[in-house]
PDB file of N, CA and C in Angstrom:
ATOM      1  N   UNK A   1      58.584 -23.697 -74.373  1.00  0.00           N
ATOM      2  CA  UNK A   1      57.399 -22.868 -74.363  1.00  0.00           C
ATOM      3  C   UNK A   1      57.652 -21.679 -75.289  1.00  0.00           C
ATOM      4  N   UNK A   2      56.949 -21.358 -76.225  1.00  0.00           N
ATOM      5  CA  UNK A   2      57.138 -20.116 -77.016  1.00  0.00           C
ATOM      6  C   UNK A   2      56.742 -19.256 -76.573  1.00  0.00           C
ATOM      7  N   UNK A   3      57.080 -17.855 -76.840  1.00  0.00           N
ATOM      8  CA  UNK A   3      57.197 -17.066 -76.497  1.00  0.00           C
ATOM      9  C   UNK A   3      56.443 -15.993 -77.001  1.00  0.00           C
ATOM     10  N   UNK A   4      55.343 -15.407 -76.334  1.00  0.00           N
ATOM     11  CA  UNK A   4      54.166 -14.602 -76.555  1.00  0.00           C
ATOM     12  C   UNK A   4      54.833 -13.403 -77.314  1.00  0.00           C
ATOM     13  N   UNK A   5      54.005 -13.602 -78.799  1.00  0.00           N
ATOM     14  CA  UNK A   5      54.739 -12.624 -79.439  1.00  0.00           C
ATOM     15  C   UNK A   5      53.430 -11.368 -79.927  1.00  0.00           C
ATOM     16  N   UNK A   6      52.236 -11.645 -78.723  1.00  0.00           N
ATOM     17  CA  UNK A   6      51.597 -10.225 -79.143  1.00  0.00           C
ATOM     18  C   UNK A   6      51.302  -9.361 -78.140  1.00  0.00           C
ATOM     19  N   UNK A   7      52.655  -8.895 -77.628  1.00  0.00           N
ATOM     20  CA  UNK A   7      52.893  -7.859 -76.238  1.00  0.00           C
ATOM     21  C   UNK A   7      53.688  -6.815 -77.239  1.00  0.00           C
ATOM     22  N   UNK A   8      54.186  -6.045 -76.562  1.00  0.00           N
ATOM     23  CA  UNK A   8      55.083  -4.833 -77.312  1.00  0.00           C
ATOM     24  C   UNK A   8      56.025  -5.052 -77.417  1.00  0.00           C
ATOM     25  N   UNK A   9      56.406  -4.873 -78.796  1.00  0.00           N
ATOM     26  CA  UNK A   9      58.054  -5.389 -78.748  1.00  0.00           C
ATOM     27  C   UNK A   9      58.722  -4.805 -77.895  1.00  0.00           C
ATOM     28  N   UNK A  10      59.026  -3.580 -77.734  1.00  0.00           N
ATOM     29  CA  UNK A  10      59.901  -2.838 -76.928  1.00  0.00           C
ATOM     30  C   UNK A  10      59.600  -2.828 -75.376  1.00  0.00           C
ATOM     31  N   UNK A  11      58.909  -3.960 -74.867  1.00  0.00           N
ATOM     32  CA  UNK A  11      58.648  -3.989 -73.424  1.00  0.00           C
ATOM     33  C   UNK A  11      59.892  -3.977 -72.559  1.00  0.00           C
ATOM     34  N   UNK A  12      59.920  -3.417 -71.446  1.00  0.00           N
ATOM     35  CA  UNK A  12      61.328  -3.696 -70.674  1.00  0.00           C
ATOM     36  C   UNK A  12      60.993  -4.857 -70.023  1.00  0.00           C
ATOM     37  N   UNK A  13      61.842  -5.877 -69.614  1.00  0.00           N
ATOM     38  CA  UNK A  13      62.066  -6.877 -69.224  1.00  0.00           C
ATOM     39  C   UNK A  13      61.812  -6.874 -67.577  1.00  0.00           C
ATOM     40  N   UNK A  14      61.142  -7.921 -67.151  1.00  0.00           N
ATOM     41  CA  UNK A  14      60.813  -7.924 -65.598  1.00  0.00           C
ATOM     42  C   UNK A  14      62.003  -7.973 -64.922  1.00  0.00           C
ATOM     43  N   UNK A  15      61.954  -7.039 -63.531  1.00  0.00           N
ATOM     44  CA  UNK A  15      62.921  -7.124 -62.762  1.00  0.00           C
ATOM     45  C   UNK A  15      62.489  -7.941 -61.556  1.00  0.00           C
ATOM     46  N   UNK A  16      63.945  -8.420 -61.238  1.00  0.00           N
ATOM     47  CA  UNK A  16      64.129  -9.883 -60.019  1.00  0.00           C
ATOM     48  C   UNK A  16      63.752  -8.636 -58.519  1.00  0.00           C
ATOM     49  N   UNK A  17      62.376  -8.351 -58.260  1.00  0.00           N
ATOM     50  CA  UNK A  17      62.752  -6.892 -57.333  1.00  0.00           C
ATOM     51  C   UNK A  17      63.442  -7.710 -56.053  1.00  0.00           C
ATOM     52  N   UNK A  18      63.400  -8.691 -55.636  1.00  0.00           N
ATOM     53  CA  UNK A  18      63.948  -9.587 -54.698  1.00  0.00           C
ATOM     54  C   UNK A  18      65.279  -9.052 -54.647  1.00  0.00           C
ATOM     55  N   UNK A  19      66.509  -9.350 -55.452  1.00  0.00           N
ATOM     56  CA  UNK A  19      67.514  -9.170 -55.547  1.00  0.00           C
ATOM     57  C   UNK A  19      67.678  -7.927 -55.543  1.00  0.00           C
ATOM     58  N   UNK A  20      66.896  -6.841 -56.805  1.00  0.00           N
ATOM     59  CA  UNK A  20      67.392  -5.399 -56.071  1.00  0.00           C
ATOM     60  C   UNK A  20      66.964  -5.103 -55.180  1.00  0.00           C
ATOM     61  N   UNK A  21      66.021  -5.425 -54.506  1.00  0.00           N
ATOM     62  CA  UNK A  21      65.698  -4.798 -53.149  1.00  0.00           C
ATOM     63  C   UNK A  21      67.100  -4.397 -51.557  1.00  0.00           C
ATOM     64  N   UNK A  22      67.418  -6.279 -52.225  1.00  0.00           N
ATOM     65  CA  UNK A  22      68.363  -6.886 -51.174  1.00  0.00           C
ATOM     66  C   UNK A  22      70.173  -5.822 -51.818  1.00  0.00           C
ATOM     67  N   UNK A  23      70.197  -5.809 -52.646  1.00  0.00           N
ATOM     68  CA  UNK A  23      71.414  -4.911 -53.585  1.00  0.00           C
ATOM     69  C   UNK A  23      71.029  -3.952 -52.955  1.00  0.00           C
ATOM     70  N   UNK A  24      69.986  -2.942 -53.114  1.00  0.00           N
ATOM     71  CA  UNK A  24      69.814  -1.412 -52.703  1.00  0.00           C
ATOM     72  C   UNK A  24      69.938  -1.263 -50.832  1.00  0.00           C
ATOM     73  N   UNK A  25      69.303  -2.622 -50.250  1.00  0.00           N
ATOM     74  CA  UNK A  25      69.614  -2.271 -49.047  1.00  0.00           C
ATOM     75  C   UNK A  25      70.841  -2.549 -48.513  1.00  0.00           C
ATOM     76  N   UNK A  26      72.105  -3.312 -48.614  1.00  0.00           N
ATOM     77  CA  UNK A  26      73.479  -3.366 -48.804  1.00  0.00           C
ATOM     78  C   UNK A  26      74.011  -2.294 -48.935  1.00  0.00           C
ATOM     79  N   UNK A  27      73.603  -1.374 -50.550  1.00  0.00           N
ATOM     80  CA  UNK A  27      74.401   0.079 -50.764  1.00  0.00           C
ATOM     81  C   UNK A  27      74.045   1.090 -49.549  1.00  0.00           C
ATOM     82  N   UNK A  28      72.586   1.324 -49.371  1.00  0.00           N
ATOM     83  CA  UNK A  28      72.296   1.608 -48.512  1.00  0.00           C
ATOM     84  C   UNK A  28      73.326   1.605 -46.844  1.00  0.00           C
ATOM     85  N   UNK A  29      73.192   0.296 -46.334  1.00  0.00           N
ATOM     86  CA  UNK A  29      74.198  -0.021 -45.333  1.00  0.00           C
ATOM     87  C   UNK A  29      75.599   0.655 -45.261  1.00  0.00           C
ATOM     88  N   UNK A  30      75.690   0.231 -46.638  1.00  0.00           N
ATOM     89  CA  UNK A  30      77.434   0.734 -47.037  1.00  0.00           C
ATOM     90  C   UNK A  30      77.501   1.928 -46.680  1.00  0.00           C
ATOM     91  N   UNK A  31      76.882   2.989 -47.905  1.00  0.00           N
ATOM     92  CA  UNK A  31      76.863   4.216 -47.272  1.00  0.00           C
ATOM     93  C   UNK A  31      76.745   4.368 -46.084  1.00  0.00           C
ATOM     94  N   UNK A  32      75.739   4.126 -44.794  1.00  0.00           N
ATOM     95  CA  UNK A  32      75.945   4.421 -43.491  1.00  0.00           C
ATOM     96  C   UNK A  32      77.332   4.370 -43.184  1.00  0.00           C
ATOM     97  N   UNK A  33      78.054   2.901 -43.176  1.00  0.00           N
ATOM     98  CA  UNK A  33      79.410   2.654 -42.847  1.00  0.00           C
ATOM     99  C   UNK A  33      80.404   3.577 -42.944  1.00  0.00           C
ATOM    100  N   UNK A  34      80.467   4.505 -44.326  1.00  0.00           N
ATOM    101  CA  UNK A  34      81.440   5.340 -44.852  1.00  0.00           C
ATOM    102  C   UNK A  34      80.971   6.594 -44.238  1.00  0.00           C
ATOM    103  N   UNK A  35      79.623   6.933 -43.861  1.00  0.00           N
ATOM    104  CA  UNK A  35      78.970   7.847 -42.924  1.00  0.00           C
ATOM    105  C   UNK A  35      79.836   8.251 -41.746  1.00  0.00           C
ATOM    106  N   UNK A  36      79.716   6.526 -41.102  1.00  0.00           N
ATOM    107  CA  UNK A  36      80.138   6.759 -39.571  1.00  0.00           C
ATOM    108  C   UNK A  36      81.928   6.818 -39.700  1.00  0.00           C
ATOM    109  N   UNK A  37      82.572   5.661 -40.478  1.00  0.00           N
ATOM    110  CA  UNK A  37      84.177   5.765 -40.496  1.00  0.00           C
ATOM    111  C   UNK A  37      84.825   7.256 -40.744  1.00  0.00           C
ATOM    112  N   UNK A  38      84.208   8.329 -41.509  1.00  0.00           N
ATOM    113  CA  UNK A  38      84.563   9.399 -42.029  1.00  0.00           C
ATOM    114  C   UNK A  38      83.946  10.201 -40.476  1.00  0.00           C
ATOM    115  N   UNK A  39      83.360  10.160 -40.068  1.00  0.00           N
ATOM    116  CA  UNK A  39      83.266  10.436 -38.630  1.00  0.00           C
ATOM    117  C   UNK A  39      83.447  10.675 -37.819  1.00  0.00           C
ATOM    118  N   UNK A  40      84.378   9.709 -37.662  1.00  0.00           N
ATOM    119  CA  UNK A  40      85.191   8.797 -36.681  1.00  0.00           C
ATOM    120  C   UNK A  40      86.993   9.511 -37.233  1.00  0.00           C
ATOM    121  N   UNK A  41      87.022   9.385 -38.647  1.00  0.00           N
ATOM    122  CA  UNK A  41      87.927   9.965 -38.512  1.00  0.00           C
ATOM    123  C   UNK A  41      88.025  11.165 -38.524  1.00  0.00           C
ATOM    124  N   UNK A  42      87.028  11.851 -38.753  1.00  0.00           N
ATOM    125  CA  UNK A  42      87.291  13.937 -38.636  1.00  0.00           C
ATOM    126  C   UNK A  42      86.994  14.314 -37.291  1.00  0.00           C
ATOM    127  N   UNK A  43      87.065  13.070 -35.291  1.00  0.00           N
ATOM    128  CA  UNK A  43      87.278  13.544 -34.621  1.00  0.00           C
ATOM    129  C   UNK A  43      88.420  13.609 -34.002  1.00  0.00           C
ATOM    130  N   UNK A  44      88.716  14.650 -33.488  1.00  0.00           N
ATOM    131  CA  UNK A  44      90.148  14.942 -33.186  1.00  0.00           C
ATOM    132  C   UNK A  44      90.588  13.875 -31.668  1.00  0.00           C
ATOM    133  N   UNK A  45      89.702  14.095 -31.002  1.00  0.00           N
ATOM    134  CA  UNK A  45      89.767  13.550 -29.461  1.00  0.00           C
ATOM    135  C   UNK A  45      89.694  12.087 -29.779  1.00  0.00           C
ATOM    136  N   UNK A  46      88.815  11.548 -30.450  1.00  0.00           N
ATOM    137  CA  UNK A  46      88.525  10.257 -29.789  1.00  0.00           C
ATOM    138  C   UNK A  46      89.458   9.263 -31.123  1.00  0.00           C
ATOM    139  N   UNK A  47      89.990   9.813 -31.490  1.00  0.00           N
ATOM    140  CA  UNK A  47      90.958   9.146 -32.578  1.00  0.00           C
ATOM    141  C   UNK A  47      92.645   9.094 -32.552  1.00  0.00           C
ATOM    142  N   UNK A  48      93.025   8.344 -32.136  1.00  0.00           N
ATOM    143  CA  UNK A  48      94.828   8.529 -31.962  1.00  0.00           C
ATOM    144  C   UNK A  48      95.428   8.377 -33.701  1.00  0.00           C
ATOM    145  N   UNK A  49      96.930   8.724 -33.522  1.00  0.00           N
ATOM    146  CA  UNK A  49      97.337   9.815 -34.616  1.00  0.00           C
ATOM    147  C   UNK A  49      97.062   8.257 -35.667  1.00  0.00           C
ATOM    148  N   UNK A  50      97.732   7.314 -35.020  1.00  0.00           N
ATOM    149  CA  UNK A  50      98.235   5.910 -35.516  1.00  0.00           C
ATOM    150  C   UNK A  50      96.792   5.160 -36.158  1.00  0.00           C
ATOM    151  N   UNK A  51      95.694   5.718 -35.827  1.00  0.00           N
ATOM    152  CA  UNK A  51      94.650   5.175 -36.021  1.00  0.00           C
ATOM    153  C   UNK A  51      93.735   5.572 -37.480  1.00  0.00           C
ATOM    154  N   UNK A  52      93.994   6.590 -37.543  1.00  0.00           N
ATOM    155  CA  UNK A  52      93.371   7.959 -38.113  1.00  0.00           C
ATOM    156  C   UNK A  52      93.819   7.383 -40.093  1.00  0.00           C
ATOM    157  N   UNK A  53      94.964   6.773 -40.892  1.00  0.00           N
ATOM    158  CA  UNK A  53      95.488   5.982 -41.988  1.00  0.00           C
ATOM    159  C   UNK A  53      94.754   4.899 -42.098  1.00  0.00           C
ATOM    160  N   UNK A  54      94.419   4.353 -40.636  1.00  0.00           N
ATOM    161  CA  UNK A  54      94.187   2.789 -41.053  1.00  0.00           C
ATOM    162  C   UNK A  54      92.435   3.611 -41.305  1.00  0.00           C
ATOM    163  N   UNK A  55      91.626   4.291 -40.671  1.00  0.00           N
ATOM    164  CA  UNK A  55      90.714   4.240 -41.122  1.00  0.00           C
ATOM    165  C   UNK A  55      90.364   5.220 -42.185  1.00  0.00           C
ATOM    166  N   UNK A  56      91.150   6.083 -42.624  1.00  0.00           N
ATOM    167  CA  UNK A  56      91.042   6.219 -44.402  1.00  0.00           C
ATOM    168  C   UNK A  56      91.324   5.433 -45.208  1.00  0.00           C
ATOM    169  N   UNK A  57      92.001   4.294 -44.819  1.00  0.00           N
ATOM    170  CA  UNK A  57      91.876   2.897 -45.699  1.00  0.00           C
ATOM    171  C   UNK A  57      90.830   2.256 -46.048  1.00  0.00           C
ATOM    172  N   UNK A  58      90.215   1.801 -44.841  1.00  0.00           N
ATOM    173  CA  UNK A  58      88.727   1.655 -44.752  1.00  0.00           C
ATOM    174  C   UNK A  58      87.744   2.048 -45.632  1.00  0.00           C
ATOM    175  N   UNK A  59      88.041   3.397 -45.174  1.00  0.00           N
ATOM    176  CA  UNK A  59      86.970   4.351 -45.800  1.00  0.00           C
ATOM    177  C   UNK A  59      87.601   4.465 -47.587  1.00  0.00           C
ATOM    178  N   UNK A  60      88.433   3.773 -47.929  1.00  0.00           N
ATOM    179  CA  UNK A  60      88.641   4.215 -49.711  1.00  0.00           C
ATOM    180  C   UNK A  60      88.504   2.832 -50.358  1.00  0.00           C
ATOM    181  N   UNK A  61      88.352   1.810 -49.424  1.00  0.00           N
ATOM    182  CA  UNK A  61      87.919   0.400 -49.643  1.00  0.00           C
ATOM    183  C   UNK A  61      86.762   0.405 -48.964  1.00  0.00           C
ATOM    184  N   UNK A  62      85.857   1.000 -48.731  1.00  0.00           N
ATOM    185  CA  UNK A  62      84.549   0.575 -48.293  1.00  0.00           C
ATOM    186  C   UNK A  62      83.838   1.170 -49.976  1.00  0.00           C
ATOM    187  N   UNK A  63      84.640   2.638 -50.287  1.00  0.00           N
ATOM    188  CA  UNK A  63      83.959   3.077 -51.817  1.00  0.00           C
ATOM    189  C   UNK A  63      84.448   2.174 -52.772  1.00  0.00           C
ATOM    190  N   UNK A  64      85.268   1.623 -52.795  1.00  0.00           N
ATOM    191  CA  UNK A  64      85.653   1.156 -54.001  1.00  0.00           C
ATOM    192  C   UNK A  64      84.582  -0.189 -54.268  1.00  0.00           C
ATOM    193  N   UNK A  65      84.397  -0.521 -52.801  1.00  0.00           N
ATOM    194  CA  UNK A  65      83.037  -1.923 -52.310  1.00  0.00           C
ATOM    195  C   UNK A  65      81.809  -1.359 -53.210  1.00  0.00           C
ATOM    196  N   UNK A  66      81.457  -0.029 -52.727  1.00  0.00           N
ATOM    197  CA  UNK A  66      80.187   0.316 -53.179  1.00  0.00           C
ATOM    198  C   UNK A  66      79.681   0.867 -54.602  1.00  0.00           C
ATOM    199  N   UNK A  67      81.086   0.898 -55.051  1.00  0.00           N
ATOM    200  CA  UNK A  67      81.183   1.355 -56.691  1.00  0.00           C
ATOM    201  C   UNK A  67      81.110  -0.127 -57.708  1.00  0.00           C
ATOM    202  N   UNK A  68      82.032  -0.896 -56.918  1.00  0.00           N
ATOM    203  CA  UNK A  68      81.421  -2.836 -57.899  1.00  0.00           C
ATOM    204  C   UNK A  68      80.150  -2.957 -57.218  1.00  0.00           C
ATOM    205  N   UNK A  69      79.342  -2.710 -56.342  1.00  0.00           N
ATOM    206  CA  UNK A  69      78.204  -2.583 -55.860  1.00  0.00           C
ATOM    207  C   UNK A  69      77.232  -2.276 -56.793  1.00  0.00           C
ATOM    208  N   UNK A  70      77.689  -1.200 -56.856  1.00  0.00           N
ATOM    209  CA  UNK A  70      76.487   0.117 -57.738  1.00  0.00           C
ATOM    210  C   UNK A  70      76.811  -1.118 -59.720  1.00  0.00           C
ATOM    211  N   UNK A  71      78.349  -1.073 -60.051  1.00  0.00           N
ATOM    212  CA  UNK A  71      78.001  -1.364 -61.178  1.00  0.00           C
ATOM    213  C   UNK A  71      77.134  -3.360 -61.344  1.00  0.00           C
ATOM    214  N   UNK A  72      77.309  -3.939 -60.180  1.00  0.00           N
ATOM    215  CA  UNK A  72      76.675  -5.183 -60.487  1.00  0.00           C
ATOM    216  C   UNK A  72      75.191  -4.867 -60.028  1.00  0.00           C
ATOM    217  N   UNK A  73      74.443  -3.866 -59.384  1.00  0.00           N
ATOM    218  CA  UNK A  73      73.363  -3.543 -59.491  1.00  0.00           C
ATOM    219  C   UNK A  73      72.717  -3.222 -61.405  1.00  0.00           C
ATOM    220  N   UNK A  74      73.659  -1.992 -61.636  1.00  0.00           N
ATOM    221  CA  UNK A  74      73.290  -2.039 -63.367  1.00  0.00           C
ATOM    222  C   UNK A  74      73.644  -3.176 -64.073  1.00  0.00           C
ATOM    223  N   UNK A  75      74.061  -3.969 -63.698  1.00  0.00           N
ATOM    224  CA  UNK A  75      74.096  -5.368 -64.753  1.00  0.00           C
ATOM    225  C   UNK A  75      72.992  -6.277 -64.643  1.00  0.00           C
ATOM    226  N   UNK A  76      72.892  -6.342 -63.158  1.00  0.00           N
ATOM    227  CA  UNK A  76      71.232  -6.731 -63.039  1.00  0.00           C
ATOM    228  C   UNK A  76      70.613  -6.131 -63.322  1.00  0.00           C
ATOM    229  N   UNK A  77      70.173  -4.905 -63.416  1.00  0.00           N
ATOM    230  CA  UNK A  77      69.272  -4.554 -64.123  1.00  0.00           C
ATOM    231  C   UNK A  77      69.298  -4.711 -65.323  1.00  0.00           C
ATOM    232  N   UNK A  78      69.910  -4.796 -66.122  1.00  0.00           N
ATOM    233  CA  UNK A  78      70.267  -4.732 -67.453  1.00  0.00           C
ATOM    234  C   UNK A  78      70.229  -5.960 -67.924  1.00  0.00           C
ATOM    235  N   UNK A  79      70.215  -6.804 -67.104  1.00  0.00           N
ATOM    236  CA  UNK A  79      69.722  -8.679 -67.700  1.00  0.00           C
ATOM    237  C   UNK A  79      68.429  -8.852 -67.972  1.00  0.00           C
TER     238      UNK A  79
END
């Protein structure tokens, strides 16, 4: 099928909103997650000492999740 060549050249290209929708509500999620773990760990009481590493782990692998997140969102967009 050829390809309608009397639109604007410089049109931006349709977005899949399906997929970002479903991408933005994920980051979305994520962030909550790193919300509540950071939380969880700045309380003193309800957190033992032993506990308190494993969930700044969490919490520096939940960002690192949401940063290949964020950049395969701009690649979709950018297709």
């Amino acid at each position: 099928m050829p390809l309608d060549r009397t639109g604007p050249q410089e049109q931006t290209p349709t977005m899949d909103t399906g997929n970002s929708a479903e991408l933005s509500s994920i980051a979305a999620q994520m962030a909550d997650l790193v919300r509540r773990v950071v939380a969880l760990t700045e309380q003193g009481d309800g957190v033992r000492a032993g506990e308190r590493p494993a969930l700044l782990e969490v919490e520096r692998h939940l960002r690192g999740a949401m940063r290949e997140l964020e950049r395969s969102r701009r690649a979709t967009l950018g297709d």
